[in-house]
Protein backbone atom coordinates (compact mmCIF):
# COMPACT_ATOMS: atom_id res chain seq x y z
CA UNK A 1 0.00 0.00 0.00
CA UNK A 2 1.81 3.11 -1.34
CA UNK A 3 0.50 5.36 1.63
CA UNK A 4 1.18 3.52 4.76
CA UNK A 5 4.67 3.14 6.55
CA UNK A 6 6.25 -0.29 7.26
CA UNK A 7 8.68 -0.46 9.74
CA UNK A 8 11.33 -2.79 8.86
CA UNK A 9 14.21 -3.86 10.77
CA UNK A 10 17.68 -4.58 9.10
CA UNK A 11 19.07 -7.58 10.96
CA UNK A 12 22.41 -8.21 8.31
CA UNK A 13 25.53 -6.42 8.23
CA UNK A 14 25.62 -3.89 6.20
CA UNK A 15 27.49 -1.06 4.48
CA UNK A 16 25.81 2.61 5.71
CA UNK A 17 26.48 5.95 6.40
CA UNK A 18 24.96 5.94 9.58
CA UNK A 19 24.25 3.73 12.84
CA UNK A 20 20.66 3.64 12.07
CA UNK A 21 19.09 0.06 11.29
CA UNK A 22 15.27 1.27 11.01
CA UNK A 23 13.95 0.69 7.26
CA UNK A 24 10.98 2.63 6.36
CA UNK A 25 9.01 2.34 3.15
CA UNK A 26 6.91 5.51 2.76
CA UNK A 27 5.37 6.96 -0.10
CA UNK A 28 3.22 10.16 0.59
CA UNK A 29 2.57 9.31 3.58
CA UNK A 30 -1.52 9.61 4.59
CA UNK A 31 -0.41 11.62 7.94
CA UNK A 32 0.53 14.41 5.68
CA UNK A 33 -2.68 14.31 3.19
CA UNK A 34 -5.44 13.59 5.97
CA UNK A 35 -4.82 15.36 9.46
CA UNK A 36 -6.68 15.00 12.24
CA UNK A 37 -6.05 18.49 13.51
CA UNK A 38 -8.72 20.82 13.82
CA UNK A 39 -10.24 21.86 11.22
CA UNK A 40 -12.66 24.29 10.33
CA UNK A 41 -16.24 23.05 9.40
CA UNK A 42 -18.71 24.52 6.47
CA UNK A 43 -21.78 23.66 6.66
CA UNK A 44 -24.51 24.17 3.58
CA UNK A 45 -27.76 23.06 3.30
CA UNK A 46 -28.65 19.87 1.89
CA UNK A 47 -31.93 19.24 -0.07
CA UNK A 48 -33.96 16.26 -0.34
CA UNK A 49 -37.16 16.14 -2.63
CA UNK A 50 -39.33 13.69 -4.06
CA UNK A 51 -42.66 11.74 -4.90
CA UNK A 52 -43.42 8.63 -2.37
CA UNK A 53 -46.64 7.20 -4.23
CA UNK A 54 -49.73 7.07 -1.39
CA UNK A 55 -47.31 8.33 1.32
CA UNK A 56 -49.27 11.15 2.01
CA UNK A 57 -49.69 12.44 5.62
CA UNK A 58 -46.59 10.40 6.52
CA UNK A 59 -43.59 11.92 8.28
CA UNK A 60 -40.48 11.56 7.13
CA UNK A 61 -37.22 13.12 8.69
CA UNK A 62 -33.28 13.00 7.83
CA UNK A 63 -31.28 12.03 10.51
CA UNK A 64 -27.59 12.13 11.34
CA UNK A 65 -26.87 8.88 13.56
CA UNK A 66 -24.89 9.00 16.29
CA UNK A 67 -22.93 5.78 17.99
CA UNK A 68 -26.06 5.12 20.84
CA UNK A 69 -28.18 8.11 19.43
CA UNK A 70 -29.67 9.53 16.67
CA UNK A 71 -30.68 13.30 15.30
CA UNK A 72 -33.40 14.64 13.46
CA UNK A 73 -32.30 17.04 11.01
CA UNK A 74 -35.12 17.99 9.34
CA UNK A 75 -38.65 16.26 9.31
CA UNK A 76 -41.96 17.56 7.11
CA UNK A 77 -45.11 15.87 6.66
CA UNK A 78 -45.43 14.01 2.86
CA UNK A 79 -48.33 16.69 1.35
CA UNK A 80 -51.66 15.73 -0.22
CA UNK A 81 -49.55 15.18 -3.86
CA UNK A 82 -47.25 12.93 -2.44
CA UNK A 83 -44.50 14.87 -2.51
CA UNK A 84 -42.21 16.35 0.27
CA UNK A 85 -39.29 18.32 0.61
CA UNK A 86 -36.58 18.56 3.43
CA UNK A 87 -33.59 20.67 3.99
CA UNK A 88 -30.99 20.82 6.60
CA UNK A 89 -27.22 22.79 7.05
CA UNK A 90 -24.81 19.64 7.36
CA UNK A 91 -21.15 19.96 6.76
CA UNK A 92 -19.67 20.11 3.59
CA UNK A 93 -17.49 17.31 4.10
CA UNK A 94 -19.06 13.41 3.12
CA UNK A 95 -20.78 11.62 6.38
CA UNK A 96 -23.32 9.14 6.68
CA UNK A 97 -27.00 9.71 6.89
CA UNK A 98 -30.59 7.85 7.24
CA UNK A 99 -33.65 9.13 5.57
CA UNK A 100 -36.48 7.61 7.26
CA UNK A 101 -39.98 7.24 7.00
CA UNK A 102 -42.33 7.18 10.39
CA UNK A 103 -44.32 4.69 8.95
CA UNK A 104 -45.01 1.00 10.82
CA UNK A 105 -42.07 -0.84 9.19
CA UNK A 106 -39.85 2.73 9.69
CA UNK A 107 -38.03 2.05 6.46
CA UNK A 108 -35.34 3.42 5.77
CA UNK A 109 -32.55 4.90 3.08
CA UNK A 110 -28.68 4.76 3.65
CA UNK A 111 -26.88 8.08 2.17
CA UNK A 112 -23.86 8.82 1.47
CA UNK A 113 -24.47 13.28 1.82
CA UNK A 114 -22.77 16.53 1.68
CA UNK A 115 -23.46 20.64 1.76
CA UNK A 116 -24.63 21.40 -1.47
CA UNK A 117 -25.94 18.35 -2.32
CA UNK A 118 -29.93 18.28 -3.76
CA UNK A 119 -31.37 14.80 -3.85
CA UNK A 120 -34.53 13.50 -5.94
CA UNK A 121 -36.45 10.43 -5.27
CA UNK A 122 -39.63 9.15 -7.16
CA UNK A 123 -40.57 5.84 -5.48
CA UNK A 124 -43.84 4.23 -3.49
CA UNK A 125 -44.31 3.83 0.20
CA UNK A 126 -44.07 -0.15 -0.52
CA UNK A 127 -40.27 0.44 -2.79
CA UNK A 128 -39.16 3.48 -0.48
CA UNK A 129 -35.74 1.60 0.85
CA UNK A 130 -35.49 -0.99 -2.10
CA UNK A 131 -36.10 1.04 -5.18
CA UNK A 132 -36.12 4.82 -4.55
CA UNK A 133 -34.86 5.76 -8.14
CA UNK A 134 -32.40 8.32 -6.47
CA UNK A 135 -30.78 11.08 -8.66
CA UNK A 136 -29.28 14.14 -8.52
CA UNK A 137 -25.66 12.53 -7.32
CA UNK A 138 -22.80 11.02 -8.48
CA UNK A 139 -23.30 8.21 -6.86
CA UNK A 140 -27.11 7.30 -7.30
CA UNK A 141 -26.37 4.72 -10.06
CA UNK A 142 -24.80 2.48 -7.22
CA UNK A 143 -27.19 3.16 -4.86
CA UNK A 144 -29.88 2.31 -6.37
CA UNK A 145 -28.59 -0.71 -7.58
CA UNK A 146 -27.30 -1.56 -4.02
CA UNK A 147 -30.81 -0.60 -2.09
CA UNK A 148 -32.29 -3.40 -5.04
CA UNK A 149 -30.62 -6.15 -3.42
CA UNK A 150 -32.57 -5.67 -0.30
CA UNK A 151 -35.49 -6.78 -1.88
CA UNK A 152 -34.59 -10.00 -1.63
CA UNK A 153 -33.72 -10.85 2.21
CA UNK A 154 -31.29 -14.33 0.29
CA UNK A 155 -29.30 -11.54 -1.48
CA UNK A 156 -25.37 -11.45 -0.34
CA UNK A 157 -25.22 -7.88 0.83
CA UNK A 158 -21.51 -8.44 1.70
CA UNK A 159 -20.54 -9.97 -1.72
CA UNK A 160 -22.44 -7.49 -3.53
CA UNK A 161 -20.98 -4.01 -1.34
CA UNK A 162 -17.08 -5.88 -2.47
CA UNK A 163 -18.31 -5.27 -6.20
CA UNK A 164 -19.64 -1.70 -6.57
CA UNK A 165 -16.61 -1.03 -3.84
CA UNK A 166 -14.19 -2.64 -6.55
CA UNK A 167 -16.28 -1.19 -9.36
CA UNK A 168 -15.84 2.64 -8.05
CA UNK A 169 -13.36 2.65 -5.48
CA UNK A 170 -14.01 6.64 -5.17
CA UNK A 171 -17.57 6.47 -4.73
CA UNK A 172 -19.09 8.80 -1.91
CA UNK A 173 -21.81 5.69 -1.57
CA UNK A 174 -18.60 3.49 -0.09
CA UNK A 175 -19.66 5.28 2.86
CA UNK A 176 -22.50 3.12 3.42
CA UNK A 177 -21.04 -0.02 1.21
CA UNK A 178 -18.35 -0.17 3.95
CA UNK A 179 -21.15 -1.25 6.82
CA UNK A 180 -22.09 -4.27 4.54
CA UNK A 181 -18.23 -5.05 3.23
CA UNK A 182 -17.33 -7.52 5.76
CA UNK A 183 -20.40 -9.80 7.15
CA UNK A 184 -17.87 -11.41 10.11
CA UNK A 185 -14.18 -11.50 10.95
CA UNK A 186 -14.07 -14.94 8.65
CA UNK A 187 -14.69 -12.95 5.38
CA UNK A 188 -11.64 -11.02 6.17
CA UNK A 189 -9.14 -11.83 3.38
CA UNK A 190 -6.54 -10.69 0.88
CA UNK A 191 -8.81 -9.74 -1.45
CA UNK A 192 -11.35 -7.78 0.59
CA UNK A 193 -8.47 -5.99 2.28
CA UNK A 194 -7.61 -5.33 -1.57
CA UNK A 195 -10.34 -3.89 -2.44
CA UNK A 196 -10.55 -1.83 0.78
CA UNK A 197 -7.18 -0.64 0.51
CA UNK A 198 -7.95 0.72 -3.28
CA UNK A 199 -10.73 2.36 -2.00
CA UNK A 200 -8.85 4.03 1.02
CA UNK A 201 -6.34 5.30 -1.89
CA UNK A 202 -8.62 6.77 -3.74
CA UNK A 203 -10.97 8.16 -1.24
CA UNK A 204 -6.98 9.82 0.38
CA UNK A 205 -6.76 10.88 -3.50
CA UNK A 206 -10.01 12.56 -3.75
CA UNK A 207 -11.19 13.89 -0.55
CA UNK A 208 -7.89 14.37 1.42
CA UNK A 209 -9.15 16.72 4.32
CA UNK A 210 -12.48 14.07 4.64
CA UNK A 211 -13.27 12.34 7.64
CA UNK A 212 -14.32 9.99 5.60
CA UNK A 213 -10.95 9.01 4.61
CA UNK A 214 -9.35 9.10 8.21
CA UNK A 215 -11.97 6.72 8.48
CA UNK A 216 -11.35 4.97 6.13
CA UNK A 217 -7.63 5.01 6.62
CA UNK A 218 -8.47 3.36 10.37
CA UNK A 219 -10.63 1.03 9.00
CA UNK A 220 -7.66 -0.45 6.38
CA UNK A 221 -5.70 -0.36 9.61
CA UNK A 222 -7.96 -2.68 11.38
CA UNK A 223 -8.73 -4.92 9.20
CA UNK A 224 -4.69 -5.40 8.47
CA UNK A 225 -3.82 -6.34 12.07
CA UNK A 226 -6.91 -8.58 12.37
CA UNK A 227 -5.82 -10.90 8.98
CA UNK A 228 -2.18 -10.30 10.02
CA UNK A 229 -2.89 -11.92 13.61
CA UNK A 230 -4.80 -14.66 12.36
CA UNK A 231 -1.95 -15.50 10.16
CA UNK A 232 0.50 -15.13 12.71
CA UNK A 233 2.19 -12.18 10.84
CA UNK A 234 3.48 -9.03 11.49
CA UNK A 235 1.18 -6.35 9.70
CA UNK A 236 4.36 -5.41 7.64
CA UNK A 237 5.25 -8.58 6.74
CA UNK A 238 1.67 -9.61 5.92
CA UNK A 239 1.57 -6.34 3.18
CA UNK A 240 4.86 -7.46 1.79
CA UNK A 241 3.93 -11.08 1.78
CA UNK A 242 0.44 -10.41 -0.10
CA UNK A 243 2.33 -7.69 -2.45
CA UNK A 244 0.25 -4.48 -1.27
CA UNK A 245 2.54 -2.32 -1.71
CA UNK A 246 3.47 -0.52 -5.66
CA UNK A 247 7.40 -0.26 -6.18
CA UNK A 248 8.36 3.19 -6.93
CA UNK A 249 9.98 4.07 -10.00
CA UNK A 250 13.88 4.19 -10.65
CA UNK A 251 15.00 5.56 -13.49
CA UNK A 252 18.46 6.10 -14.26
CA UNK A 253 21.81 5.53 -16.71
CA UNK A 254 23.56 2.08 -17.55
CA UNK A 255 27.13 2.13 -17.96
CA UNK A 256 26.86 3.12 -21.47
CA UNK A 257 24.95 5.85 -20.41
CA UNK A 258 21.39 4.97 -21.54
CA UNK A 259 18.50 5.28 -19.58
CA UNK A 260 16.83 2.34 -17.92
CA UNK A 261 14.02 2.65 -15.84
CA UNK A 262 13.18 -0.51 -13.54
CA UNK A 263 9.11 -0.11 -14.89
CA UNK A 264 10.32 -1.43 -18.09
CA UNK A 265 10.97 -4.58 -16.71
CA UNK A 266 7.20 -5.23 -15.73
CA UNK A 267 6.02 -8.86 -16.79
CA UNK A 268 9.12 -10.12 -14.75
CA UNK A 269 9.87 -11.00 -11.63
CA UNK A 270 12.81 -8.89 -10.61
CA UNK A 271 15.44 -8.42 -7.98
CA UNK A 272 16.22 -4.70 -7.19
CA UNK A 273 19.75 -5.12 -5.59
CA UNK A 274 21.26 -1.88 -4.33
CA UNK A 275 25.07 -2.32 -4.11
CA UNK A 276 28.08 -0.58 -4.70
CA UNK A 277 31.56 -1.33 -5.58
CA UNK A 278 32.98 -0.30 -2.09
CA UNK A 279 30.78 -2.11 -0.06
CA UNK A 280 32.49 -5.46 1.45
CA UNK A 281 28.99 -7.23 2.31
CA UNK A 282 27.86 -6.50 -0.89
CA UNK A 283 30.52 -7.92 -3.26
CA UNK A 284 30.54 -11.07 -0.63
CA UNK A 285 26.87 -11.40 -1.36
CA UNK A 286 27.18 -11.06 -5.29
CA UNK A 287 28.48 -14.66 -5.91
CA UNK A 288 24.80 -15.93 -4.43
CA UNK A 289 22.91 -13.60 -6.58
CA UNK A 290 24.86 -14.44 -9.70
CA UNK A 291 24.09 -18.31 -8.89
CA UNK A 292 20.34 -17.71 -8.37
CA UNK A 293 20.46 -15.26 -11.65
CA UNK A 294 21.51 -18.32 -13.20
CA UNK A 295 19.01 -20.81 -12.00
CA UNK A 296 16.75 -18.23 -12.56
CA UNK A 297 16.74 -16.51 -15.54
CA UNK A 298 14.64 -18.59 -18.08
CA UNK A 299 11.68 -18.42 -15.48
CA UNK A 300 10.56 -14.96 -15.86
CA UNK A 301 12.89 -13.85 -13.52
CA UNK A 302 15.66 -10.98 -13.72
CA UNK A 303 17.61 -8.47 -11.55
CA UNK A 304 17.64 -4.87 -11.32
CA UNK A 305 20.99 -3.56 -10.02
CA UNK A 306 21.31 -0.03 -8.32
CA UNK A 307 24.54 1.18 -7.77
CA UNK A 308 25.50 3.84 -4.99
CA UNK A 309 28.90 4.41 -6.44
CA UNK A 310 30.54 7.70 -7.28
CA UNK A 311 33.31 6.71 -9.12
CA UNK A 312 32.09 4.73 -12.80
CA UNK A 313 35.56 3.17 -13.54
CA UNK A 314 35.48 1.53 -10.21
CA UNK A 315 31.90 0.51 -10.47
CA UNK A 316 32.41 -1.14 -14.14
CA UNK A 317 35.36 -3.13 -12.97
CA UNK A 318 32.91 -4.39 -9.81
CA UNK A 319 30.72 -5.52 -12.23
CA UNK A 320 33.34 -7.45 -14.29
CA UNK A 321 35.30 -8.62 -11.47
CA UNK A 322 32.08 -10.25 -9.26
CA UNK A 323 31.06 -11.25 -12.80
CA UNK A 324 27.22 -9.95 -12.56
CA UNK A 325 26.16 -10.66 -16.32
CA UNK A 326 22.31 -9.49 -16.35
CA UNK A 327 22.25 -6.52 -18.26
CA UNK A 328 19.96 -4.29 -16.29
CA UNK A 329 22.78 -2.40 -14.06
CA UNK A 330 22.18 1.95 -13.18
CA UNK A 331 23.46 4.20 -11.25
CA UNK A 332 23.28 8.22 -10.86
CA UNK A 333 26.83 8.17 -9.42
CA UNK A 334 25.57 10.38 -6.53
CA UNK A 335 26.29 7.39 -4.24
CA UNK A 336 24.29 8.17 -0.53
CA UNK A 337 23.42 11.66 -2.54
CA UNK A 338 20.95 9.57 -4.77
CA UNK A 339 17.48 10.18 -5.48
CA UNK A 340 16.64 6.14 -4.41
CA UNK A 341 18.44 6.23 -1.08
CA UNK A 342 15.25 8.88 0.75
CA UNK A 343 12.67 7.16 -1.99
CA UNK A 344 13.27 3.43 -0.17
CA UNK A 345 14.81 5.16 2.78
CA UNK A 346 17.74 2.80 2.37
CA UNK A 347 19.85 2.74 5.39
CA UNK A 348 22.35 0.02 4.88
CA UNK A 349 23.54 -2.09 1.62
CA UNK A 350 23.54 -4.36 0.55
CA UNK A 351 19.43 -3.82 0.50
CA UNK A 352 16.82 -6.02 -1.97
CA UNK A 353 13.95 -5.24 -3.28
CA UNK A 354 11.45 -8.39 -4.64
CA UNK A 355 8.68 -7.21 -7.39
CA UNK A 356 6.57 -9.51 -9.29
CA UNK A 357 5.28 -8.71 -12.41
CA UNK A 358 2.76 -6.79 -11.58
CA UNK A 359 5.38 -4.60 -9.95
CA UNK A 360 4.12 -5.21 -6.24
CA UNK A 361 6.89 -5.66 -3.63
CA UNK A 362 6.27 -9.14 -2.23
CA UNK A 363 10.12 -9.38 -0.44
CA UNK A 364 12.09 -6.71 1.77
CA UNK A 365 15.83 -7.12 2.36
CA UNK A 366 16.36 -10.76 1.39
CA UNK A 367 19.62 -12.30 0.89
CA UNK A 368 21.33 -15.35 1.56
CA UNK A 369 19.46 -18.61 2.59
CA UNK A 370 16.05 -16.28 2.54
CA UNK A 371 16.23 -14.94 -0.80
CA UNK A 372 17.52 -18.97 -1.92
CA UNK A 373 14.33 -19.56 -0.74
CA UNK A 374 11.46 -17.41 -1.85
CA UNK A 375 12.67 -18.00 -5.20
CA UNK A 376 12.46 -21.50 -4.74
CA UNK A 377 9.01 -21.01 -3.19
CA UNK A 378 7.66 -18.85 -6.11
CA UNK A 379 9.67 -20.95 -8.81
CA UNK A 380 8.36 -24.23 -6.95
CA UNK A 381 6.21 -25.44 -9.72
């Protein structure tokens, strides 16, 4: 997950340029897009009108639901047309609402409202909360097709909240999808915390100042440490393992001076190995990665190697000398100067980097006898 910090602890010897062991992997981090400070609330009103076929003389009332509580915002009597109209100052930030009929069966509709928004519904006291034909919002279409499944009481609420979720990740409606996502702690799994982690993203993307999205961001969080502690995993190892998290770019020179960037090699497996010529650990290590490059290279698999040299002459010779003959070697030259060292907050080398072909990291820091074997794990078959 490009947004959230692992904290990963370097337990080799290494080559660095400071006593500092404490790897983190942090990509716009979503402490600096959503704050919890305070913030200064807008409030605008928020309009509701519609037709509910033979509701009339019925009450009907928004409400703003608190954790034991509720309150009415607004409530108006449904006239002798059938029609009704009800407005209220909420803030101008996403939250979760219930418009609610004060009829016997008090049905009711999820929202998913703003300031500013103005809401249409054409519908019949018997459809009210199962087809309410909403409009007027961006997120209607899903909605209404959401508030159709609860016609039938058989319907997987849970399985069907996962799709629209994965359909439109920055839908205001997740609001309300995100009650039904999970129906118990045993439907927590890679793929829902996928889905829910793409939908965090985007929500941190699109409404960054939202408390929608800190929600959403402590949701993610939750759900994380509950798989990762039935799996008896760490939560960062559990991300790496499940390859959560997007590698970030490199792009920089070969020897010859051509540009290489490491996205080109998407398809493959690949080994990002930063090195240098001067470090000792690192050129004891290279004889193991040339002998896995080997056993390796007809099965999709490669290796990405990032210099920090300064000197070139010195780190051509390494190359020749330690005999590393994949052809994907860069470097800026700008050795603990360069861009990659505060992009992977690399600490120590020699430091790996595992991508699969979709370019997820699925390995931190592997070397020796535990980089022997997650290849031989993921080559297995």
């Amino acid at each position: 997950m490009r947004h959230i910090y692992l904290v990963l602890l370097i337990l080799f010897s290494s080559c660095s340029d400071e006593d500092v062991f404490d790897v983190y992997i942090e990509k716009e981090g979503v402490q600096n897009k959503v704050s919890n400070q305070n913030l200064r609330i807008e409030y605008q009103n928020v309009y509701l009108t519609g037709i509910i076929k033979n509701g009339r003389g019925t009450a009907i009332r928004l409400e703003s639901p608190l954790v034991i509580d509720k309150i009415a915002l607004d409530s108006v009597i449904i006239d002798e047309n059938d029609r009704f109209k009800i407005g209220a100052s909420i803030p101008k930030d996403y939250g979760y609402y219930v418009l609610r009929l004060m009829n016997s069966a008090n049905d009711s509709i999820e929202m998913s409202l703003r300031g500013g928004d103005s809401i249409k519904l054409k519908t019949s006291m018997d459809d009210f909360n199962t087809k309410p034909n909403l409009s007027g919002v961006s997120w209607s279409k899903e909605a209404n097709q959401f508030l159709e499944q609860k016609r039938n009481a058989k319907n997987d609420l849970a399985k069907y909240a996962s799709k629209l979720m994965k359909q439109k990740p920055a839908s205001p409606f997740n609001i309300v999808l995100s009650k039904y996502f999970i129906g118990s702690e045993q439907d927590i799994n890679e793929s829902k915390i996928e889905i829910f982690q793409d939908v965090t993203m985007a929500f941190i993307d699109s409404f960054p100042k939202s408390l929608a999205t800190k929600n959403f961001v402590d949701q993610l969080d939750v759900l994380v440490d509950i798989r990762s502690k039935t799996l008896n995993l760490s939560k960062g190892d559990y991300m790496i393992n499940n390859g959560f998290y997007d590698v970030p770019e490199i792009s920089m020179n070969t020897p010859d001076n051509k540009p290489l960037n490491l996205s080109s090699l998407k398809g493959k497996y690949v080994l990002v190995d930063f090195w240098a010529s001067w470090c000792g650990p690192c050129r004891r290590e290279n004889p193991n990665v040339v002998k896995l490059y080997k056993e390796y290279r007809n099965k999709n698999f490669t290796i990405y190697s990032v210099s920090l040299d300064e000197d070139g002459t010195k780190w051509k010779q390494a190359i020749k000398m330690d005999n590393l003959i994949w052809p994907n070697h860069v470097s800026d030259l700008k050795g603990w100067q360069s861009s990659v060292v505060p992009t992977f907050n690399i600490q120590g080398i020699p430091y790996t980097v595992l991508v699969n072909p979709e370019g997820k990291i699925i390995g931190v820091n592997l070397r020796g006898k535990e980089l022997e074997n997650k290849l031989k794990q993921i080559f297995k078959s």
